[in-house]
Structures are given as structure tokens and as C-alpha cells.
PDB file of N, CA and C in Angstrom:
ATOM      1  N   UNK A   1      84.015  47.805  86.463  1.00  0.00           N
ATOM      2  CA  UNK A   1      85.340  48.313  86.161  1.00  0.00           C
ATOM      3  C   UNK A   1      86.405  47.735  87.080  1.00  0.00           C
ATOM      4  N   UNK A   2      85.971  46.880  87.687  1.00  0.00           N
ATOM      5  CA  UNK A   2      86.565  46.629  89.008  1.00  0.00           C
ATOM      6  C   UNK A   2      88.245  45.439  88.165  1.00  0.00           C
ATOM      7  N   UNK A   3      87.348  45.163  87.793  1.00  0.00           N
ATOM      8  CA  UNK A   3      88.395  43.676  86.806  1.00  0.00           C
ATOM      9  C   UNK A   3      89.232  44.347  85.694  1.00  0.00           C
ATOM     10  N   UNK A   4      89.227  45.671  85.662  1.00  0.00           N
ATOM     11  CA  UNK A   4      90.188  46.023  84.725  1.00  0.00           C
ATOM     12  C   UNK A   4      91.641  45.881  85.096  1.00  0.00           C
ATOM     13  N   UNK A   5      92.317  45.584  84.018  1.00  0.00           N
ATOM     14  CA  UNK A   5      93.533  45.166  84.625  1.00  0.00           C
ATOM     15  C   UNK A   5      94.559  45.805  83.574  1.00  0.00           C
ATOM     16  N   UNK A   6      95.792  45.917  84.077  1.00  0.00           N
ATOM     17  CA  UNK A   6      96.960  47.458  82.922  1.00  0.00           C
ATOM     18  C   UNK A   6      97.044  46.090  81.684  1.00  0.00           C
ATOM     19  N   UNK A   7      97.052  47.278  80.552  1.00  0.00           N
ATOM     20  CA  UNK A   7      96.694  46.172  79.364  1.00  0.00           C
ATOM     21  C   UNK A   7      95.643  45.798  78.699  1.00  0.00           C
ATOM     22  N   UNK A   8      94.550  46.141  79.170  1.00  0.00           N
ATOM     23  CA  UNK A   8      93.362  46.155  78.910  1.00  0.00           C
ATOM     24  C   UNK A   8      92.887  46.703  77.917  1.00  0.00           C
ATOM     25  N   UNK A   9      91.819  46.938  76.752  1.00  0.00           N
ATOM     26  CA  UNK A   9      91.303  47.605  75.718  1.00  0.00           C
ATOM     27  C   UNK A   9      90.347  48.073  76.527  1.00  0.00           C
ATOM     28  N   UNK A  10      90.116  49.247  76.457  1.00  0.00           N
ATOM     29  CA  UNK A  10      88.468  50.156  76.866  1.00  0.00           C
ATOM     30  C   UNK A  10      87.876  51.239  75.950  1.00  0.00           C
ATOM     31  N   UNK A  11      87.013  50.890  75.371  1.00  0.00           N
ATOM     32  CA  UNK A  11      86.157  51.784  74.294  1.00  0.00           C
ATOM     33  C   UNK A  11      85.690  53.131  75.129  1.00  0.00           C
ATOM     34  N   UNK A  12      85.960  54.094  74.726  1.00  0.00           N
ATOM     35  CA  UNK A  12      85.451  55.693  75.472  1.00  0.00           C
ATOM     36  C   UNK A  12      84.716  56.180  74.413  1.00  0.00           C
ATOM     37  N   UNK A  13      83.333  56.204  74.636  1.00  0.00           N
ATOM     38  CA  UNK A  13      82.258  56.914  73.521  1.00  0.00           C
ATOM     39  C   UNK A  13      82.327  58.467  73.860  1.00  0.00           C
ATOM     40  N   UNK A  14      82.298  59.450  73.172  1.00  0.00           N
ATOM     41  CA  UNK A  14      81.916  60.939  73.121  1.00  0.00           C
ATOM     42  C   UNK A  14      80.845  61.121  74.593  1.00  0.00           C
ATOM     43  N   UNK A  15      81.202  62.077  75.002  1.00  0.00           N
ATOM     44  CA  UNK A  15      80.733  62.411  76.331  1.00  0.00           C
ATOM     45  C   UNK A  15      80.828  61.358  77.484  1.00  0.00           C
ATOM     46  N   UNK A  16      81.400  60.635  77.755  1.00  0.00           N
ATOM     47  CA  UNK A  16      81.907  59.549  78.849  1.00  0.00           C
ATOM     48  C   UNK A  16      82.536  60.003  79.320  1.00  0.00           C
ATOM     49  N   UNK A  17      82.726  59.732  81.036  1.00  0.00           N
ATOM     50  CA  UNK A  17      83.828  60.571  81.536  1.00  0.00           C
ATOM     51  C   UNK A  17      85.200  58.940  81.779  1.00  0.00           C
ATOM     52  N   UNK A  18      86.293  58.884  81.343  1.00  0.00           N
ATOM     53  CA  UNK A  18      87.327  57.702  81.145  1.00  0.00           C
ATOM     54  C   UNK A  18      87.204  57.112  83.053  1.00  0.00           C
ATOM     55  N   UNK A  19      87.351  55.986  82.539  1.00  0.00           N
ATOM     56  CA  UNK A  19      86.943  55.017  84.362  1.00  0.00           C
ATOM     57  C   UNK A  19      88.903  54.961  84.674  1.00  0.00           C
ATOM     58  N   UNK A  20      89.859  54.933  83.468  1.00  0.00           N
ATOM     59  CA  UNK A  20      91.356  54.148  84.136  1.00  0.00           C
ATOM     60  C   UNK A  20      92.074  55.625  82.895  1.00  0.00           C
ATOM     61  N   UNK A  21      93.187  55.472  83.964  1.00  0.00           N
ATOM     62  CA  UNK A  21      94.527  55.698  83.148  1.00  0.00           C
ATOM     63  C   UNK A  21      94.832  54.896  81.925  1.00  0.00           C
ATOM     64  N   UNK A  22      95.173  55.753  80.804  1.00  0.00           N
ATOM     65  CA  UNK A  22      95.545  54.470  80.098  1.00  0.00           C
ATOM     66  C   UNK A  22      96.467  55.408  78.675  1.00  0.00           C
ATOM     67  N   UNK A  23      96.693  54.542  77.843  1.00  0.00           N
ATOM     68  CA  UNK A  23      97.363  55.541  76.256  1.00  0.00           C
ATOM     69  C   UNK A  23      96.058  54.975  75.250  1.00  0.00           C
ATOM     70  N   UNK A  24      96.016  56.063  74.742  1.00  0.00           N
ATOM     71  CA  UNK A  24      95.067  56.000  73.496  1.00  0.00           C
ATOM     72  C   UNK A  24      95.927  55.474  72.042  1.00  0.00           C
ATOM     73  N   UNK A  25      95.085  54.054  71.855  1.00  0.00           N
ATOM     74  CA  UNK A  25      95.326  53.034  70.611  1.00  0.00           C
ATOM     75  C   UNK A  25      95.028  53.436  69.367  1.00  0.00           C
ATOM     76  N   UNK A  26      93.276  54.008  69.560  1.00  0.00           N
ATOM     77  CA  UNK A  26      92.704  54.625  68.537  1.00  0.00           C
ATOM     78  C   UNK A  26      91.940  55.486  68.772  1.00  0.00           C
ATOM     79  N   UNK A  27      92.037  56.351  67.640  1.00  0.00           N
ATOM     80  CA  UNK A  27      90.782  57.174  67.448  1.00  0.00           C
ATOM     81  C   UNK A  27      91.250  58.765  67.877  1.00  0.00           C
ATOM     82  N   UNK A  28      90.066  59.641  67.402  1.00  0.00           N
ATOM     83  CA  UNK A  28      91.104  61.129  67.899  1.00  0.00           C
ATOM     84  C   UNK A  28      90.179  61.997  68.780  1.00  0.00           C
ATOM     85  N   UNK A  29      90.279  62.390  70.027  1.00  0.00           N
ATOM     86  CA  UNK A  29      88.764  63.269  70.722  1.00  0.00           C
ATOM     87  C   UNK A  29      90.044  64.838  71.491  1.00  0.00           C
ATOM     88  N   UNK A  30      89.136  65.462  71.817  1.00  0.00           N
ATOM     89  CA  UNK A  30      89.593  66.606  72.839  1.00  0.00           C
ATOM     90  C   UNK A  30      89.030  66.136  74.135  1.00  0.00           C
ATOM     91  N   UNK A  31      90.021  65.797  75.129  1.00  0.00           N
ATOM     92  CA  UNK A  31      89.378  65.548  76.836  1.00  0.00           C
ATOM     93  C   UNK A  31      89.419  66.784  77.396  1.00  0.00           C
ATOM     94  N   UNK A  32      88.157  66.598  78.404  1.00  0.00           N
ATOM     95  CA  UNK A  32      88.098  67.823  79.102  1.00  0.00           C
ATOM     96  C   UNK A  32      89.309  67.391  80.756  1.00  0.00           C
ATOM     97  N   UNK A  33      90.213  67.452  80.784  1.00  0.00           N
ATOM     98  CA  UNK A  33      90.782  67.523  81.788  1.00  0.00           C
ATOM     99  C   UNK A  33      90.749  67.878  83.253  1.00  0.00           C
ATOM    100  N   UNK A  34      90.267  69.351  83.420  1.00  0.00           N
ATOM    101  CA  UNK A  34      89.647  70.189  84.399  1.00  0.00           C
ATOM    102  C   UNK A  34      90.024  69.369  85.467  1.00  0.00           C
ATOM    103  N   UNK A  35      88.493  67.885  86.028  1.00  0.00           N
ATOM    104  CA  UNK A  35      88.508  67.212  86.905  1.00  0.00           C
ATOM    105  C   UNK A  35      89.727  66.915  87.448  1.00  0.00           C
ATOM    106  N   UNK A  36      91.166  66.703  86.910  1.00  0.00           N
ATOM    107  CA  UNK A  36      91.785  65.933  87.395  1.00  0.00           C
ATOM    108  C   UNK A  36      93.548  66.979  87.189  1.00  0.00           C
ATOM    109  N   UNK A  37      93.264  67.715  86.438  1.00  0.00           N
ATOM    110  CA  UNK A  37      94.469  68.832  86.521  1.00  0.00           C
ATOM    111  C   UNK A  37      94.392  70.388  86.654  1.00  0.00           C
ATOM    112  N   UNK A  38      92.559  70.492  86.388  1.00  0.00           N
ATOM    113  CA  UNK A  38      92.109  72.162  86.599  1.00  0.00           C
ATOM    114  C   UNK A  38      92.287  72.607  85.199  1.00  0.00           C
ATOM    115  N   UNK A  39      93.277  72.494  84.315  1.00  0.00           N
ATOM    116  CA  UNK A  39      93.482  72.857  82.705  1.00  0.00           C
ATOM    117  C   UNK A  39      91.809  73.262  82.434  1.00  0.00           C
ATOM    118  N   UNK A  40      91.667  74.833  81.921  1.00  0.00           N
ATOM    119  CA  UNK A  40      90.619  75.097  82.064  1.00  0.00           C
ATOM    120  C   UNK A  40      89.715  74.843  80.062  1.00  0.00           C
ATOM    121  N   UNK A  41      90.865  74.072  79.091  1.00  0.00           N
ATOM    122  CA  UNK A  41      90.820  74.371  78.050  1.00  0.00           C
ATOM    123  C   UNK A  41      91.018  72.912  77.397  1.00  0.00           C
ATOM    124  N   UNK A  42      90.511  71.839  77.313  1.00  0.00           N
ATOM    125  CA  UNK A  42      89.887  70.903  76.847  1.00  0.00           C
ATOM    126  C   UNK A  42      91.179  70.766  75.550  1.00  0.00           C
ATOM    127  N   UNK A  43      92.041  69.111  75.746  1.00  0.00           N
ATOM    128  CA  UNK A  43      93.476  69.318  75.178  1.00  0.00           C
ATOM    129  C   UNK A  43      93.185  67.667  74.077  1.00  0.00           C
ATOM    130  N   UNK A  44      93.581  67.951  73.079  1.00  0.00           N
ATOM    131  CA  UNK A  44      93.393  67.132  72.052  1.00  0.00           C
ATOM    132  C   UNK A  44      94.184  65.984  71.832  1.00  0.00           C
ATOM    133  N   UNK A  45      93.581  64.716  71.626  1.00  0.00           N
ATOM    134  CA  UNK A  45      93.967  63.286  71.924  1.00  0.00           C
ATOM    135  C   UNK A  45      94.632  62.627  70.860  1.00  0.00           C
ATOM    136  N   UNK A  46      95.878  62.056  70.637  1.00  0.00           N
ATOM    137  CA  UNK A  46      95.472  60.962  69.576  1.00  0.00           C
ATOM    138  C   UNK A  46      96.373  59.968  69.856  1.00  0.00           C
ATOM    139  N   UNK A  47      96.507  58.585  68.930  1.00  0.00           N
ATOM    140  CA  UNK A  47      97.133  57.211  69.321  1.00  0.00           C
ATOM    141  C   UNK A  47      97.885  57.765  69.921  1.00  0.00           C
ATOM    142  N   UNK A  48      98.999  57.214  70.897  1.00  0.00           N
ATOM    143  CA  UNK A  48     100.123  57.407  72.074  1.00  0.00           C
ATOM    144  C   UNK A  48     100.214  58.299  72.767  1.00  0.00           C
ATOM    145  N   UNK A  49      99.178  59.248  73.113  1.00  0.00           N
ATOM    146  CA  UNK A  49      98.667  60.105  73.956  1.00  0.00           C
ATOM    147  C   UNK A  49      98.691  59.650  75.030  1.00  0.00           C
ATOM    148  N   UNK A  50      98.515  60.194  76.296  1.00  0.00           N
ATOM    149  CA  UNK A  50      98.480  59.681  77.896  1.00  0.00           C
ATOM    150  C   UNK A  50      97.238  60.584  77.887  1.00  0.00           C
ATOM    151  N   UNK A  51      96.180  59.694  79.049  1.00  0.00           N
ATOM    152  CA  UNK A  51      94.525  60.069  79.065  1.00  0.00           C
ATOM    153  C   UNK A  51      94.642  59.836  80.888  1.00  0.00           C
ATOM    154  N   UNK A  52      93.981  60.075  81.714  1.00  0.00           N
ATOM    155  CA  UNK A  52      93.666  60.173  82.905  1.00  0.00           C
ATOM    156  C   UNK A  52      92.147  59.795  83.570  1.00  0.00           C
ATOM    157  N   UNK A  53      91.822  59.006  84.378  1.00  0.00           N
ATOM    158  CA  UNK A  53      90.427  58.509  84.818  1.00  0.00           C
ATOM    159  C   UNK A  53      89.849  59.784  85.458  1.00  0.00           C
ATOM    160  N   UNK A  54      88.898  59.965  85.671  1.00  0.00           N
ATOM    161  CA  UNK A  54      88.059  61.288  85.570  1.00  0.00           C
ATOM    162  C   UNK A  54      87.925  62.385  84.694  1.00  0.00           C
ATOM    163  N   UNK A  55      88.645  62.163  83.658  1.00  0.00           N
ATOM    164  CA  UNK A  55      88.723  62.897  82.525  1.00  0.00           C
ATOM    165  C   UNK A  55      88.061  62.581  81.705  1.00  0.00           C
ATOM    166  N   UNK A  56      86.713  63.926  81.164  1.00  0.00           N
ATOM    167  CA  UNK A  56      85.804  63.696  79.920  1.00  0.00           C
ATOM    168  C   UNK A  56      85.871  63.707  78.124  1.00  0.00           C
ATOM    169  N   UNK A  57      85.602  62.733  77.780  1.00  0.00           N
ATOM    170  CA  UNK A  57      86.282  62.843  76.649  1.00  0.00           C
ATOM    171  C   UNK A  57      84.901  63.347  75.830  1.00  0.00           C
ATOM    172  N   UNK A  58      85.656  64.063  74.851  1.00  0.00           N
ATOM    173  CA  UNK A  58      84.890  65.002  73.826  1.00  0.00           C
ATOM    174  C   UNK A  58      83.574  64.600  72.726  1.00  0.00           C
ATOM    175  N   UNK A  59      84.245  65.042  71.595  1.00  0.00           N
ATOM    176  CA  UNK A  59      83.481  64.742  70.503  1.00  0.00           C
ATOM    177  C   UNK A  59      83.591  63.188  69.907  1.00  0.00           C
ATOM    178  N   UNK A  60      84.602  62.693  70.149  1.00  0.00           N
ATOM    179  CA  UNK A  60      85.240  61.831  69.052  1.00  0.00           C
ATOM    180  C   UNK A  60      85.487  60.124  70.109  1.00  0.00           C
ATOM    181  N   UNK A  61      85.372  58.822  70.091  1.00  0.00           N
ATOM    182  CA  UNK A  61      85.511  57.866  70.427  1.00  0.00           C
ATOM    183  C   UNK A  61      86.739  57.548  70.510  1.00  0.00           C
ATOM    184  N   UNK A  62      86.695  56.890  71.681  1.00  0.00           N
ATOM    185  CA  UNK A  62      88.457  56.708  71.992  1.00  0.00           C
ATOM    186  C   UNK A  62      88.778  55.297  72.387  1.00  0.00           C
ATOM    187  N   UNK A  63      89.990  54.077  71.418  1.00  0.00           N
ATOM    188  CA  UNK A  63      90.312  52.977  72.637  1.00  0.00           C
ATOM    189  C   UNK A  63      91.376  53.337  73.160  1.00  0.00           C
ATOM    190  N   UNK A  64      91.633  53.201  74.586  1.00  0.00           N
ATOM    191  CA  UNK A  64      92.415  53.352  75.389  1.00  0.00           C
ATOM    192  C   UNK A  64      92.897  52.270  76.293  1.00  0.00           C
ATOM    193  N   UNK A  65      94.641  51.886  76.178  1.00  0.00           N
ATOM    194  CA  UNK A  65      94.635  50.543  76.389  1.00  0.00           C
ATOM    195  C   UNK A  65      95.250  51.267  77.885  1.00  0.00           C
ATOM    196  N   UNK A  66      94.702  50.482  79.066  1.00  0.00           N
ATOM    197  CA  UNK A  66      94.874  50.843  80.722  1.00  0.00           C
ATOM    198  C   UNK A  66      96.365  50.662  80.778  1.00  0.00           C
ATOM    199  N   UNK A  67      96.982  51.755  81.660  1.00  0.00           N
ATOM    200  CA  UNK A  67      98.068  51.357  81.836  1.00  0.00           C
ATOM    201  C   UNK A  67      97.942  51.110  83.721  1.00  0.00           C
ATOM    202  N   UNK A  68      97.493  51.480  84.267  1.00  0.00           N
ATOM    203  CA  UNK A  68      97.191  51.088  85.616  1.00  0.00           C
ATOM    204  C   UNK A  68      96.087  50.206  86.143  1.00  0.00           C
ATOM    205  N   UNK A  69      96.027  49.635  87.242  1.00  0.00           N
ATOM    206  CA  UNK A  69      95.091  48.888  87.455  1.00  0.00           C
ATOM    207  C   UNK A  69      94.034  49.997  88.584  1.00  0.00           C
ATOM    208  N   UNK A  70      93.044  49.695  88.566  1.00  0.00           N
ATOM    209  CA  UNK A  70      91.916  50.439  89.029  1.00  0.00           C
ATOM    210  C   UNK A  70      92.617  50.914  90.319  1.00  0.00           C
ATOM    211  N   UNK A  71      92.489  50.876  90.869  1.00  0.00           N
ATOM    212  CA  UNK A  71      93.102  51.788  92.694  1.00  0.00           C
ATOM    213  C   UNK A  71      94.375  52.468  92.252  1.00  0.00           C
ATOM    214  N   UNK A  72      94.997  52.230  91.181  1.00  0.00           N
ATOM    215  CA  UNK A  72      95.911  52.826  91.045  1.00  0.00           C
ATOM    216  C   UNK A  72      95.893  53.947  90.159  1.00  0.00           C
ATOM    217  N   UNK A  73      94.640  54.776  90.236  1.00  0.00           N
ATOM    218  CA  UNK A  73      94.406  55.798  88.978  1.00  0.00           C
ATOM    219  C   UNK A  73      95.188  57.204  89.740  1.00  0.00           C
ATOM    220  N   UNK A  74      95.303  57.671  88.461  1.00  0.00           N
ATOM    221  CA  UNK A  74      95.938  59.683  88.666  1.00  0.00           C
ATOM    222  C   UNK A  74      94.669  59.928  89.869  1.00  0.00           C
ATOM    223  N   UNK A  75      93.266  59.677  89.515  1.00  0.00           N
ATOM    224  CA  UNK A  75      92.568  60.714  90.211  1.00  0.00           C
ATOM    225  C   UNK A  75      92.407  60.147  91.886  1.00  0.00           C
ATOM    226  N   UNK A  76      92.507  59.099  92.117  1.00  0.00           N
ATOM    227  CA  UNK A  76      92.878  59.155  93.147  1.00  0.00           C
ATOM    228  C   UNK A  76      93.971  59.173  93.912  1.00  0.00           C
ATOM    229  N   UNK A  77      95.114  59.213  93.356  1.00  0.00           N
ATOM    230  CA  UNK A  77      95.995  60.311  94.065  1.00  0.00           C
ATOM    231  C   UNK A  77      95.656  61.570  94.197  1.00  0.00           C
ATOM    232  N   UNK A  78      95.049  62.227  93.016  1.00  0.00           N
ATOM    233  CA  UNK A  78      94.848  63.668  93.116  1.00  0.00           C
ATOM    234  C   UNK A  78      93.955  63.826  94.543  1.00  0.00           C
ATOM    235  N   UNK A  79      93.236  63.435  94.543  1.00  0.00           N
ATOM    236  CA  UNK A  79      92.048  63.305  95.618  1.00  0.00           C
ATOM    237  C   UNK A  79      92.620  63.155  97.177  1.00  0.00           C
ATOM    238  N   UNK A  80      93.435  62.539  97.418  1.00  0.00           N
ATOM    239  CA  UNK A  80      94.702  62.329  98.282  1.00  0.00           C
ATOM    240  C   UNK A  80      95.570  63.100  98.845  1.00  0.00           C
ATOM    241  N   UNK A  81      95.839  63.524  97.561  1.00  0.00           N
ATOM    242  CA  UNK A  81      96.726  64.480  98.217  1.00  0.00           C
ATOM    243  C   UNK A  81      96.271  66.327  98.409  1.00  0.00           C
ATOM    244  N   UNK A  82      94.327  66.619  97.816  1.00  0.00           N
ATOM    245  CA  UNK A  82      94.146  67.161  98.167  1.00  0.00           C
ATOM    246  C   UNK A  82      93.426  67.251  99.389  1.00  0.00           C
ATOM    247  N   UNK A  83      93.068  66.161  99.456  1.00  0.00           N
ATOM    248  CA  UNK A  83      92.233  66.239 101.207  1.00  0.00           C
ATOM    249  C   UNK A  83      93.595  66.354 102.276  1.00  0.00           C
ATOM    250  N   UNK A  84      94.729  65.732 101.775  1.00  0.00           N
ATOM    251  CA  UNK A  84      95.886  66.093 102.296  1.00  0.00           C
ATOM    252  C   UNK A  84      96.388  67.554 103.153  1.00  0.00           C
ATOM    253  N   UNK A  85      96.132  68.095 101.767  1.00  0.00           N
ATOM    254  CA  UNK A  85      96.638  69.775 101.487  1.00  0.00           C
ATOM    255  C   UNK A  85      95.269  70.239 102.222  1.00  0.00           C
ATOM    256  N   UNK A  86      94.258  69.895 102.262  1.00  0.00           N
ATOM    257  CA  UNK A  86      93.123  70.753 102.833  1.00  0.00           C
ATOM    258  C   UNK A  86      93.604  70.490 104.475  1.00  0.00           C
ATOM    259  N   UNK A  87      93.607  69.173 105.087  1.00  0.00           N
ATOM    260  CA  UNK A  87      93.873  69.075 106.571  1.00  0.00           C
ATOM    261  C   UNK A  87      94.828  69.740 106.605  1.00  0.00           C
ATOM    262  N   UNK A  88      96.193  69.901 106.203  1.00  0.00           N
ATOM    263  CA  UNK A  88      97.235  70.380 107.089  1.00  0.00           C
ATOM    264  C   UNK A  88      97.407  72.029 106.799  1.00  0.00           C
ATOM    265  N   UNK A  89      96.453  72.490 105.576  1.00  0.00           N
ATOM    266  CA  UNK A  89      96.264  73.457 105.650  1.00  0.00           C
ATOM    267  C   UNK A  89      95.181  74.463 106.828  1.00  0.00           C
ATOM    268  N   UNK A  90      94.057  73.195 107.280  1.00  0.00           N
ATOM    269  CA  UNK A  90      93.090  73.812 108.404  1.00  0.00           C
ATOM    270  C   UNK A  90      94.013  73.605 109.139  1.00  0.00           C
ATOM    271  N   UNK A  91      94.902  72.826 109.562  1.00  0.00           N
ATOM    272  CA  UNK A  91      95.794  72.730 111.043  1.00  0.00           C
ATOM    273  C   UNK A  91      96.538  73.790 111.329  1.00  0.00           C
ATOM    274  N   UNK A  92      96.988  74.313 109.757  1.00  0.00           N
ATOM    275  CA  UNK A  92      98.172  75.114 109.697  1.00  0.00           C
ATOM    276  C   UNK A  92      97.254  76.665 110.312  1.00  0.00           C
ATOM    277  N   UNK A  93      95.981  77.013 109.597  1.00  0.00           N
ATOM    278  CA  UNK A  93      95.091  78.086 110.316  1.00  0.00           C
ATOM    279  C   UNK A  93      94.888  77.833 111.308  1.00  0.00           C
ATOM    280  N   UNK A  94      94.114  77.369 112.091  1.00  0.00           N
ATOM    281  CA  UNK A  94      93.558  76.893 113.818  1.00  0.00           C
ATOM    282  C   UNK A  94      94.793  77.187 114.578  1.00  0.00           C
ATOM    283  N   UNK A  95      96.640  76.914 114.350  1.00  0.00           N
ATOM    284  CA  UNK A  95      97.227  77.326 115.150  1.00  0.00           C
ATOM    285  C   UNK A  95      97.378  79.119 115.099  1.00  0.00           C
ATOM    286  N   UNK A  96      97.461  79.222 114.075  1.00  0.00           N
ATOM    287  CA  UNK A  96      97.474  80.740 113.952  1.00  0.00           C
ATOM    288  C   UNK A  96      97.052  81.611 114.803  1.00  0.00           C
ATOM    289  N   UNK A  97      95.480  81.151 114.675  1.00  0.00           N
ATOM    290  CA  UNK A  97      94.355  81.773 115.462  1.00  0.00           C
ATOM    291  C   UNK A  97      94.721  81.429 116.800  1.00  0.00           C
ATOM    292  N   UNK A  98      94.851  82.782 117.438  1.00  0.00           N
ATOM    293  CA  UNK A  98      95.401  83.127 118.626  1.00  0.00           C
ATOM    294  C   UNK A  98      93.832  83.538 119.881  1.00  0.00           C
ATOM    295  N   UNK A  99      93.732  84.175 120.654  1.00  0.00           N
ATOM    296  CA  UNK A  99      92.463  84.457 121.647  1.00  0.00           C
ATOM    297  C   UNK A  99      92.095  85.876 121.453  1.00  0.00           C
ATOM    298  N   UNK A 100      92.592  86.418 120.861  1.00  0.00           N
ATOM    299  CA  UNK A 100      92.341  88.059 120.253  1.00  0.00           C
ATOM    300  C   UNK A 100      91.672  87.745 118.763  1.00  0.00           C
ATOM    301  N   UNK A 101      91.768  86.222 117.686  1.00  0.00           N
ATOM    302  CA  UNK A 101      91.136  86.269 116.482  1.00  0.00           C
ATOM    303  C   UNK A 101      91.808  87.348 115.695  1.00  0.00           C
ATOM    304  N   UNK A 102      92.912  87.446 115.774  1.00  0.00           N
ATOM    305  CA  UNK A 102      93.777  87.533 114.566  1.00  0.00           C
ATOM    306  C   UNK A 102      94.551  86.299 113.995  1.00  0.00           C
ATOM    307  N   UNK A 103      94.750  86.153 112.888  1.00  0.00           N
ATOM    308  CA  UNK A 103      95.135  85.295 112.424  1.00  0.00           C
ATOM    309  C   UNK A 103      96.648  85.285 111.282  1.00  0.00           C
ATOM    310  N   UNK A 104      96.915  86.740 112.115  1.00  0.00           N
ATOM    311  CA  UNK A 104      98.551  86.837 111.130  1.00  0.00           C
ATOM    312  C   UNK A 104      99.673  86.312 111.778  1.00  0.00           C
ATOM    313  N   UNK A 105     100.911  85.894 110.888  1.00  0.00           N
ATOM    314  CA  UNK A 105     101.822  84.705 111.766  1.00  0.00           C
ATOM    315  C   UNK A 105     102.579  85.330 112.825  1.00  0.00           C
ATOM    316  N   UNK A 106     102.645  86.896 112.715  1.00  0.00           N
ATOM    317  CA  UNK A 106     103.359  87.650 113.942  1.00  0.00           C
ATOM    318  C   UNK A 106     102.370  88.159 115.233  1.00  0.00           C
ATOM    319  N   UNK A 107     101.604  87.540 115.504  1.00  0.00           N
ATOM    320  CA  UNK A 107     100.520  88.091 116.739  1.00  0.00           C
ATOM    321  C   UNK A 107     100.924  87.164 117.924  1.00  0.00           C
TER     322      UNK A 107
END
């Protein structure tokens, strides 16, 4: 997948999880989203649709022409900016925590 490049044709068979960002050319499926937005309810595809890499596609075969090039997918930003949100969220606890082990912002 490495050589994919924006512009590209990529065939998505039923149960595949999509490798790139891209718009769907042909064909009609429901992706399971979840991975990459949490949407707990699997949202239905067709030509000029926007599709997302880590996202599983359904029943139905999909081409999807890349609109990004590989390092440049949704899911790794997502991924980014949650390891993001996880560090500065442990930083943001650890100061809290005071030598008594309370951890409310007025102690």
C-alpha cells in the first residue's frame, strides 16, 4: 500500500477494513466507521461519498479513488492527536495530585 498515490483506483471487497482516504467511484456498501470517528451505527456509501482508512466496509464492494497519499490518512491524525489528548491529559492529573492524594483542583 505503500505506492499508493491521491488518484489512485482501489477495489474494497465486503468485510475489508479501507487502507487510504479516498471518494467512492463505484458501487454502494454501509462502512463501519467506529475505528476512526466512534459513530456507533455503520453509515451508508455511494459514488461521491467521502470514506476514511481504518474504516470497515460492509456488505457491498467498493472503488474508491485515494484522495491522500498514504502518511497522510484521517486515521493517523486521529491516532495523533489522541495519544496527544491522552499525555497532556496524564500531565494535566499528576499535577493535581497533591501529597494528601486528593486530586480536586482546589486542594
Amino acid at each position: 500500500m505503500e505506492e499508493v498515490v491521491p488518484g489512485d483506483l482501489v477495489v474494497i471487497r465486503p468485510g475489508e477494513r479501507l487502507p487510504v482516504d479516498g471518494e467512492v467511484t463505484q458501487g454502494n456498501s454501509s462502512i463501519n466507521q467506529a475505528p476512526v470517528t466512534g459513530e456507533s451505527v455503520p453509515v451508508e456509501k455511494a459514488p461521491g461519498d467521502e470514506v476514511f482508512a481504518g474504516t470497515v466496509n460492509g456488505e457491498g464492494a467498493l472503488q474508491v479513488r485515494t484522495t491522500r497519499a498514504v502518511g497522510d490518512r484521517t486515521s493517523i491524525g486521529w491516532s495523533r492527536w489522541l495519544r496527544r489528548r491522552r499525555h497532556n491529559r496524564r500531565r494535566r492529573n499528576a499535577s493535581r495530585n497533591n501529597s494528601n492524594g486528593c486530586s480536586c483542583p482546589w486542594c
